[in-house]
N, C-alpha and C. Protein backbone atom coordinates (compact mmCIF):
# COMPACT_ATOMS: atom_id res chain seq x y z
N UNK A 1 -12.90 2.22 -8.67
CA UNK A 1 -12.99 2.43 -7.23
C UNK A 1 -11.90 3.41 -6.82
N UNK A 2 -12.35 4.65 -5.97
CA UNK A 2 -11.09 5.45 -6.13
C UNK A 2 -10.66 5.22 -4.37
N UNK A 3 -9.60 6.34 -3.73
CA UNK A 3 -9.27 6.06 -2.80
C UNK A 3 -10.50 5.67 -1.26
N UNK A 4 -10.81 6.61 -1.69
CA UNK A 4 -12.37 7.13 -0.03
C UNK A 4 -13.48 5.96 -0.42
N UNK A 5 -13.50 5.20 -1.60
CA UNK A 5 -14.05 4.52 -1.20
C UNK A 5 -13.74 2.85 -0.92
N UNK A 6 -12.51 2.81 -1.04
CA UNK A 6 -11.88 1.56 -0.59
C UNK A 6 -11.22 2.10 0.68
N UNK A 7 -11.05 2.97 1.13
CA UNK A 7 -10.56 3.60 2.73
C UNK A 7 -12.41 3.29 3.34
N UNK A 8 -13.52 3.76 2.90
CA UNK A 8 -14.89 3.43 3.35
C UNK A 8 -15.06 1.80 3.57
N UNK A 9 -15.04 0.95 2.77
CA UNK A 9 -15.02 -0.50 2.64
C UNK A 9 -14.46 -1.04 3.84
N UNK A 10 -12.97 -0.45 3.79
CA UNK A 10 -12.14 -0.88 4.88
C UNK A 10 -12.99 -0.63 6.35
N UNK A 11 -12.98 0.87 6.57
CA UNK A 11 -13.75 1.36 7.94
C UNK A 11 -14.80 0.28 8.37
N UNK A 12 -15.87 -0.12 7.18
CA UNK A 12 -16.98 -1.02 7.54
C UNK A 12 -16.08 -2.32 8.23
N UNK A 13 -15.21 -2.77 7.59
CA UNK A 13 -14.77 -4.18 8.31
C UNK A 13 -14.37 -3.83 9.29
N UNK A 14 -13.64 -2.74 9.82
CA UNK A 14 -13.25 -2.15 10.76
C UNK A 14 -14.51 -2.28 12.25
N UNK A 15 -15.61 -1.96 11.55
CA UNK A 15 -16.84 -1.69 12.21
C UNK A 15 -17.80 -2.92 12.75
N UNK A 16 -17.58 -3.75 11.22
CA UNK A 16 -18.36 -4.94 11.58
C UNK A 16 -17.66 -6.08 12.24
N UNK A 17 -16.39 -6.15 12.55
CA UNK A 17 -15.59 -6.60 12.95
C UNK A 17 -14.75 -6.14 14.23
N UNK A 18 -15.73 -5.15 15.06
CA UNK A 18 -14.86 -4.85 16.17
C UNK A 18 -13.46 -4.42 15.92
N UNK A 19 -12.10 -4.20 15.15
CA UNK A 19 -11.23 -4.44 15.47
C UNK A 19 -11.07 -2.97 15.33
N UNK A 20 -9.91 -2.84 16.38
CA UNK A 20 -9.11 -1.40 17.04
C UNK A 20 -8.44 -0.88 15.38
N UNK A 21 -8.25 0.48 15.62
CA UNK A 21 -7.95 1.42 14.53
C UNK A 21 -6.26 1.12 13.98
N UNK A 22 -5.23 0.30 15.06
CA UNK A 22 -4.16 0.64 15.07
C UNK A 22 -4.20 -1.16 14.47
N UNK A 23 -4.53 -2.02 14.40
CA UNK A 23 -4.66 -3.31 13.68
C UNK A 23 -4.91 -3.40 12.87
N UNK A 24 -6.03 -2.25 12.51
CA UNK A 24 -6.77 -2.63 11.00
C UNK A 24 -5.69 -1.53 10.31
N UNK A 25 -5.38 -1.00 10.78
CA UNK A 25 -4.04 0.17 9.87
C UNK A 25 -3.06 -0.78 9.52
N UNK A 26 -2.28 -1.79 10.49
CA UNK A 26 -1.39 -2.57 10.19
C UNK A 26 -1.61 -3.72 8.82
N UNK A 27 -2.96 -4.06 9.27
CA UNK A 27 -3.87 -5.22 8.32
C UNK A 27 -3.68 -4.56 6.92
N UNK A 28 -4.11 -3.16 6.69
CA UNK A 28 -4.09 -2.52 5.41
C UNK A 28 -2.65 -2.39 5.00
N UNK A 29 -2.13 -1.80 5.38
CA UNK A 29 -0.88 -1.59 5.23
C UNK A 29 -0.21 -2.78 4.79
N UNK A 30 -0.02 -4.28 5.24
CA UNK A 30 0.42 -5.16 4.67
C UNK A 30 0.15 -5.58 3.71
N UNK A 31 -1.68 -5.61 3.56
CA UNK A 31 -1.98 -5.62 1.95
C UNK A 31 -2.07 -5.26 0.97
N UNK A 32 -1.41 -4.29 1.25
CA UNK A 32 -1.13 -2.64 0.18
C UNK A 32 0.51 -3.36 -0.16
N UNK A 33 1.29 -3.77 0.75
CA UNK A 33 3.04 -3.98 0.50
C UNK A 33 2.53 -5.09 -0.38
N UNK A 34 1.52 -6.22 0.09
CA UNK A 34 1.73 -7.21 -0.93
C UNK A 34 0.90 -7.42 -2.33
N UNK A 35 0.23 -6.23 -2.37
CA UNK A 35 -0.25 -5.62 -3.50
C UNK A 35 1.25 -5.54 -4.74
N UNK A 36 1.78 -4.28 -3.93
CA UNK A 36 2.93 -3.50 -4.33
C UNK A 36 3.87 -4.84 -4.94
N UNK A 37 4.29 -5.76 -3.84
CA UNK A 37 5.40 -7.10 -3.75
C UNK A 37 4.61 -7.64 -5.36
N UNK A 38 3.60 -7.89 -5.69
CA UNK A 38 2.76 -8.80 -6.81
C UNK A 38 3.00 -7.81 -7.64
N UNK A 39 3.12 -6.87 -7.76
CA UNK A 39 3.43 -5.93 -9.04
C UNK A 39 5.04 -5.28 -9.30
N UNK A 40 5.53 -5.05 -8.40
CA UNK A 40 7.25 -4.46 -8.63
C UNK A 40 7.91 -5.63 -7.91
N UNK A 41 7.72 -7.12 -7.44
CA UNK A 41 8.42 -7.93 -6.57
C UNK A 41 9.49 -7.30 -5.92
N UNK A 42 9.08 -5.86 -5.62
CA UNK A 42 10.25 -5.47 -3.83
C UNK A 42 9.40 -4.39 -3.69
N UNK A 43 9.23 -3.91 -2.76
CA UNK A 43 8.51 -2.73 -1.83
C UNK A 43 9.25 -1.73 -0.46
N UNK A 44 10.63 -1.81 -1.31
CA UNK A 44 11.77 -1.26 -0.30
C UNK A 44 11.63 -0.14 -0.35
N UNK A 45 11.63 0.22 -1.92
CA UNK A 45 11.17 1.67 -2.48
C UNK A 45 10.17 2.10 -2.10
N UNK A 46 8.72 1.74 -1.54
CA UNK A 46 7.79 2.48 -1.69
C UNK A 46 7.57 2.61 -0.39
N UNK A 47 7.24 3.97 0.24
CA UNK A 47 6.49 4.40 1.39
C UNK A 47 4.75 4.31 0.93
N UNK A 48 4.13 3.78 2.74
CA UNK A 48 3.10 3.37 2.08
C UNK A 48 2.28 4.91 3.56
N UNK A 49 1.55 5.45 3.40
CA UNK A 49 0.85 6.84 4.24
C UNK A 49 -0.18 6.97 4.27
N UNK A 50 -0.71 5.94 6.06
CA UNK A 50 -2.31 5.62 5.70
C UNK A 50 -2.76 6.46 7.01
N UNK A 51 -4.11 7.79 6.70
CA UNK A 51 -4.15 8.66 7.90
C UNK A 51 -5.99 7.73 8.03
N UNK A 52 -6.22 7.36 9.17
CA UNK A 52 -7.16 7.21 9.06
C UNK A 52 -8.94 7.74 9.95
N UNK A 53 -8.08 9.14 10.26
CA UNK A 53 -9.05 10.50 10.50
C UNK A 53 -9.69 10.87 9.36
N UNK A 54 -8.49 11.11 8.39
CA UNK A 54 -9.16 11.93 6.94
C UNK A 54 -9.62 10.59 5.98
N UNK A 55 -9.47 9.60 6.07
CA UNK A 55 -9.61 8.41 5.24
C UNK A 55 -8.32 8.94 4.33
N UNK A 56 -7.70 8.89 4.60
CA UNK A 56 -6.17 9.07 3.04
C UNK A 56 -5.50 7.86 2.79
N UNK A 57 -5.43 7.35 1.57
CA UNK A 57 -4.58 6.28 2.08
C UNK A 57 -3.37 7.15 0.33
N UNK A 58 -2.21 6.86 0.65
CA UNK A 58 -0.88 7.40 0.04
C UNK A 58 0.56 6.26 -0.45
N UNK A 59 0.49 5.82 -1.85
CA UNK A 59 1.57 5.22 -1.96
C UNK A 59 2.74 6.14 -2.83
N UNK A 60 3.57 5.76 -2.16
CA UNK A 60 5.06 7.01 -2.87
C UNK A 60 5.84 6.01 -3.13
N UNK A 61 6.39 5.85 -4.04
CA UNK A 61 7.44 5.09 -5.11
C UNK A 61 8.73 6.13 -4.66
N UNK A 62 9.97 6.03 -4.37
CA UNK A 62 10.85 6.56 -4.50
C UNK A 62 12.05 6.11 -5.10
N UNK A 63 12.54 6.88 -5.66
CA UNK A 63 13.76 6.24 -6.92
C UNK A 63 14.75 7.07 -7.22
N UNK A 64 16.25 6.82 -7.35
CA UNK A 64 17.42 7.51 -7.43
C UNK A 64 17.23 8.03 -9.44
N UNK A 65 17.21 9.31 -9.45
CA UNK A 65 17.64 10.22 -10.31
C UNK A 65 19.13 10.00 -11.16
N UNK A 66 18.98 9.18 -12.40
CA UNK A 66 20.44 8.65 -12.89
C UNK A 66 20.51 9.15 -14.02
N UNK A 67 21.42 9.90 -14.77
CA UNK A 67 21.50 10.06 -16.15
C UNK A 67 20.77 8.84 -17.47
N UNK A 68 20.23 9.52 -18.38
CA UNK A 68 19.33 8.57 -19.52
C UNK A 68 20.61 7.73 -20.04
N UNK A 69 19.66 6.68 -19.98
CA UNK A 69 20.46 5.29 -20.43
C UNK A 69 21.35 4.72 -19.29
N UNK A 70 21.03 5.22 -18.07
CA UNK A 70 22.33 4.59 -17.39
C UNK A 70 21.11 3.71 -15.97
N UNK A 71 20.19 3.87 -16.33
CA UNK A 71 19.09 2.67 -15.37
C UNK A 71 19.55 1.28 -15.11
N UNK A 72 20.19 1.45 -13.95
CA UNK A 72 20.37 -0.62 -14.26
C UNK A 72 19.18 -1.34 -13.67
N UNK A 73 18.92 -0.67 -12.48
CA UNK A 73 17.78 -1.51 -11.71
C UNK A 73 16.15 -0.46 -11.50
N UNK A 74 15.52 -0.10 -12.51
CA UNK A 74 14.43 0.43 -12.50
C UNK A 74 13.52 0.17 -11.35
N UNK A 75 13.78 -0.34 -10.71
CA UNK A 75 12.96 -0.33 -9.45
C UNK A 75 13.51 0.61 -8.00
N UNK A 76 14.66 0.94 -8.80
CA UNK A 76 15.34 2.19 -7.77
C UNK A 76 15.92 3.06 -8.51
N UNK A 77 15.51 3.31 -9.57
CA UNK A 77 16.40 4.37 -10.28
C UNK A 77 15.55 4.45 -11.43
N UNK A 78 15.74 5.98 -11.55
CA UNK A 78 14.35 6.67 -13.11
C UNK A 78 15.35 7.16 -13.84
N UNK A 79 15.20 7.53 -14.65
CA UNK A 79 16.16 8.59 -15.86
C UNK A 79 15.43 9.87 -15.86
N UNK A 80 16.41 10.55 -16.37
CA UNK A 80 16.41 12.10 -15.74
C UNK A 80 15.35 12.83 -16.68
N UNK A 81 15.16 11.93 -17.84
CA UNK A 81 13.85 12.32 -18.50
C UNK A 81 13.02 12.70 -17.81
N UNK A 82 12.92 10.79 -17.56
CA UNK A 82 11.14 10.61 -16.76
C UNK A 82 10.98 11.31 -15.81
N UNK A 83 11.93 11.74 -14.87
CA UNK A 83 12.08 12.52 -13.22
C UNK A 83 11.57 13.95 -13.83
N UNK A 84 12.12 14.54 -14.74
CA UNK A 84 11.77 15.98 -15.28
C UNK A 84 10.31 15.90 -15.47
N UNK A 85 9.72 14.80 -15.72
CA UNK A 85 8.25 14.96 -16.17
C UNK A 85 7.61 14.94 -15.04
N UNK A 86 7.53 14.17 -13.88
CA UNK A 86 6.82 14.13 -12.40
C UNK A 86 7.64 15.80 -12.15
N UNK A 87 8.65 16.41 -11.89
CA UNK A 87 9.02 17.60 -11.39
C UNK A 87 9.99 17.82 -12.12
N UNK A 88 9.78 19.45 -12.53
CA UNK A 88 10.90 20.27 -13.96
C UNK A 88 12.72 20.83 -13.06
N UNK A 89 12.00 20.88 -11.59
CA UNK A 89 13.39 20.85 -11.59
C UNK A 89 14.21 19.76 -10.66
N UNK A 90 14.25 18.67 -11.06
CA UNK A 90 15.02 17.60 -10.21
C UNK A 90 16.37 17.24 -11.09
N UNK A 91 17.26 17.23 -10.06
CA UNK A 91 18.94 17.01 -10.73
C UNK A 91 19.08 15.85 -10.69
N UNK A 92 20.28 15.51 -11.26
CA UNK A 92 20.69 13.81 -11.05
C UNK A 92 21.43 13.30 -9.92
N UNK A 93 21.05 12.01 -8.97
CA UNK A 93 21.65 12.21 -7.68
C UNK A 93 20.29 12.02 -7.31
N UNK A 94 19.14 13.20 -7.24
CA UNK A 94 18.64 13.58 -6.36
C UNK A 94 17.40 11.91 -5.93
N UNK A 95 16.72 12.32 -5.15
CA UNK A 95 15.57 11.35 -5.29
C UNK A 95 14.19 11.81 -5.15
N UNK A 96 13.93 11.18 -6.23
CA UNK A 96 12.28 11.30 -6.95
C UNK A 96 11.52 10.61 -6.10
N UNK A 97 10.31 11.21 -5.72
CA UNK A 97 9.18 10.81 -4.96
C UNK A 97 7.92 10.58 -6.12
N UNK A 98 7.55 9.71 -6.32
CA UNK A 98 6.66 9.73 -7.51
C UNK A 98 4.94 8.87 -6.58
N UNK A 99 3.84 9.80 -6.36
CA UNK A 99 2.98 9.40 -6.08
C UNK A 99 1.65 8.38 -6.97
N UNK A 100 1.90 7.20 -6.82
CA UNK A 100 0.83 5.85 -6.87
C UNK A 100 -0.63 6.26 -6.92
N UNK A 101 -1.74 5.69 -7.60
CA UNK A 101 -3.03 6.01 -7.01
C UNK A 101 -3.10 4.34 -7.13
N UNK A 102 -4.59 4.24 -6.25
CA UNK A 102 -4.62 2.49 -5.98
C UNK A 102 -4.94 2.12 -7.11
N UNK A 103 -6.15 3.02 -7.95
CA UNK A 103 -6.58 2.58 -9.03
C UNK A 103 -5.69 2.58 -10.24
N UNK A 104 -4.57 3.02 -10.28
CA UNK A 104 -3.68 2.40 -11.39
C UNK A 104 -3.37 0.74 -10.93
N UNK A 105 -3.56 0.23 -10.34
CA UNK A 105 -3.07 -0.75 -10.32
C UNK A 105 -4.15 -1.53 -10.86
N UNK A 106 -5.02 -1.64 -11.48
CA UNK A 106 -6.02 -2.33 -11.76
C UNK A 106 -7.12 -2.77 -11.24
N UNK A 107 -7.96 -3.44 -11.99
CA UNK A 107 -9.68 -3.68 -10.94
C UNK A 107 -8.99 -5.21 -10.39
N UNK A 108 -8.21 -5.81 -11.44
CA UNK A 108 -8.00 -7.40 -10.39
C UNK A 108 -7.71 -7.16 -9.33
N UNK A 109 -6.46 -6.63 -9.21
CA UNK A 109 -5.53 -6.42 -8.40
C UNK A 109 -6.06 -5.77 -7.42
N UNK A 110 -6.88 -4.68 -7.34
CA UNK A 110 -7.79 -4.49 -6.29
C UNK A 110 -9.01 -5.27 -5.98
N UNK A 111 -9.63 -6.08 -6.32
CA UNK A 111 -10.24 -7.22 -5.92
C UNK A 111 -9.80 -8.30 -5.21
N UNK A 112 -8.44 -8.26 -5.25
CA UNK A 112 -7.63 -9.50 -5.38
C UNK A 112 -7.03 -9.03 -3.38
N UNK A 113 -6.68 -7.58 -3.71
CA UNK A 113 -6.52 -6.73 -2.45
C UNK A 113 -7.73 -7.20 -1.25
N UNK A 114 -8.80 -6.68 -2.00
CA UNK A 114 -10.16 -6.52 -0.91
C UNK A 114 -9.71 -8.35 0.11
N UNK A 115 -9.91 -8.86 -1.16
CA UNK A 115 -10.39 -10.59 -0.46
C UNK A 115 -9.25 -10.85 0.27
N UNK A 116 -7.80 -10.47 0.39
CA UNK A 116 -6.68 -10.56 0.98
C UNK A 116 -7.07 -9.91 2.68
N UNK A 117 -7.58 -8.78 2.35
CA UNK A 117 -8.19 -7.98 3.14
C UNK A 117 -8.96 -9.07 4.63
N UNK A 118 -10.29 -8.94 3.56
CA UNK A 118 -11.20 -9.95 4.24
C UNK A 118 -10.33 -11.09 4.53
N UNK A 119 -9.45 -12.05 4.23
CA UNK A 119 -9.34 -13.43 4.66
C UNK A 119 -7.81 -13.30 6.01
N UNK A 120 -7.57 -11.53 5.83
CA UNK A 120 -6.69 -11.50 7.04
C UNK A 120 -7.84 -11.28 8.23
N UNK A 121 -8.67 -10.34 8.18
CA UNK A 121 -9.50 -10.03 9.25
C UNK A 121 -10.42 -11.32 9.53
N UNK A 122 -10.62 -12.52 9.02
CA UNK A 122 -11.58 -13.51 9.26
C UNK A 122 -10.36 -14.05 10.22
N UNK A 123 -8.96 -14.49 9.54
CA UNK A 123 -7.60 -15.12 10.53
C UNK A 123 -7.55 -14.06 11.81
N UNK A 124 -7.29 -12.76 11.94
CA UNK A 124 -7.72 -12.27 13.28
C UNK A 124 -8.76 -12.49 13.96
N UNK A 125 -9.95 -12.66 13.12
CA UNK A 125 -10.81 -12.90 14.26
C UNK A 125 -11.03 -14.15 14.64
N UNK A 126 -10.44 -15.31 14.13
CA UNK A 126 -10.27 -16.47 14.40
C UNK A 126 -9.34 -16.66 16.00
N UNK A 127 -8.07 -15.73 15.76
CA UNK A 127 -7.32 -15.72 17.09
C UNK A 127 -7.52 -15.26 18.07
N UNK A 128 -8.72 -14.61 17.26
CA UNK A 128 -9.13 -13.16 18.94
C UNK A 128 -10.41 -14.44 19.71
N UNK A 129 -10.97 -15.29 18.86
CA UNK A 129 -11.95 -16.14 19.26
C UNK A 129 -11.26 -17.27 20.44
N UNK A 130 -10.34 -17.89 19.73
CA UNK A 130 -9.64 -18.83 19.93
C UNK A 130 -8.81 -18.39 21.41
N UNK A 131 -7.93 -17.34 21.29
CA UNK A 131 -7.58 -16.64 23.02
C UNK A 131 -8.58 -16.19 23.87
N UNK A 132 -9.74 -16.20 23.22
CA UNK A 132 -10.94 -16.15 24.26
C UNK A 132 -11.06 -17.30 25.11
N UNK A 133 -11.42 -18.48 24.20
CA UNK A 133 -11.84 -19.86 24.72
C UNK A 133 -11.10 -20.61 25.50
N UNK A 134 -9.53 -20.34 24.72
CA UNK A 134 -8.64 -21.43 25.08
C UNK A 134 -8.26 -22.19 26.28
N UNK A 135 -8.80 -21.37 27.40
CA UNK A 135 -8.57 -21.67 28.79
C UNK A 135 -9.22 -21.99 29.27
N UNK A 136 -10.39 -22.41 28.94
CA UNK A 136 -12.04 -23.39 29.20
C UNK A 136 -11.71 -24.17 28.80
N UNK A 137 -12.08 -25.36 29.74
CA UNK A 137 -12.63 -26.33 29.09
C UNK A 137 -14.21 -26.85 28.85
């Protein structure tokens, strides 16, 4: 499943579900961090860049540039190898932007995404139901 068509998937719940463009961006966006949280357990590092005119959705990993062998915490810091291979000229110091696709993360893990998906938008629409009624009796 590549990006446009899990950005498509999304739009439909978007659609079949009434909900405004700036909720269902938030909705995605959290399940993308706790995607991220289930695979690197922190998501401090990663910018997550969801346009949803063009359908784009964008995860960027960013990580401090440290001399080889001197990595203590790989979840914020690459070696100057690996940094040379994403871009030939990055110094040490600097910081590496290294771009994510969803589908590296696997088919579970994006399955696992979708239904996270769906069982937030069923809990919104539970509250949007529920602040409807609540003042009837």
């Amino acid at each position: 499943m590549n990006t446009d068509e899990l950005i498509e998937s999304f739009q439909d719940f978007k659609d079949l579900k009434n909900i405004d463009r700036v909720t269902m961006m938030h909705i995605l966006e959290d399940v993308i961090r706790g995607l991220i949280i289930k695979e690197y357990e922190d998501d401090s590092s990663f910018d997550i860049i969801i346009n949803p005119d063009k359908g784009d959705l964008e995860i960027w990993r960013n990580r401090t540039i440290v001399a080889d062998g001197a990595v203590e915490d790989p979840l914020t810091e690459i070696e100057y190898s690996d940094a040379v291979k994403i871009e030939p000229d990055f110094e040490i110091g600097e910081e590496a932007s290294e771009e994510l696709k969803i589908e590296n993360f696997g088919r579970r893990a994006i399955l696992s995404m979708r239904q996270n998906l769906q069982a937030k938008i069923q809990e919104l629409e539970k509250d949007t139901i529920y602040k409807k009624y609540k003042d009837r009796v």
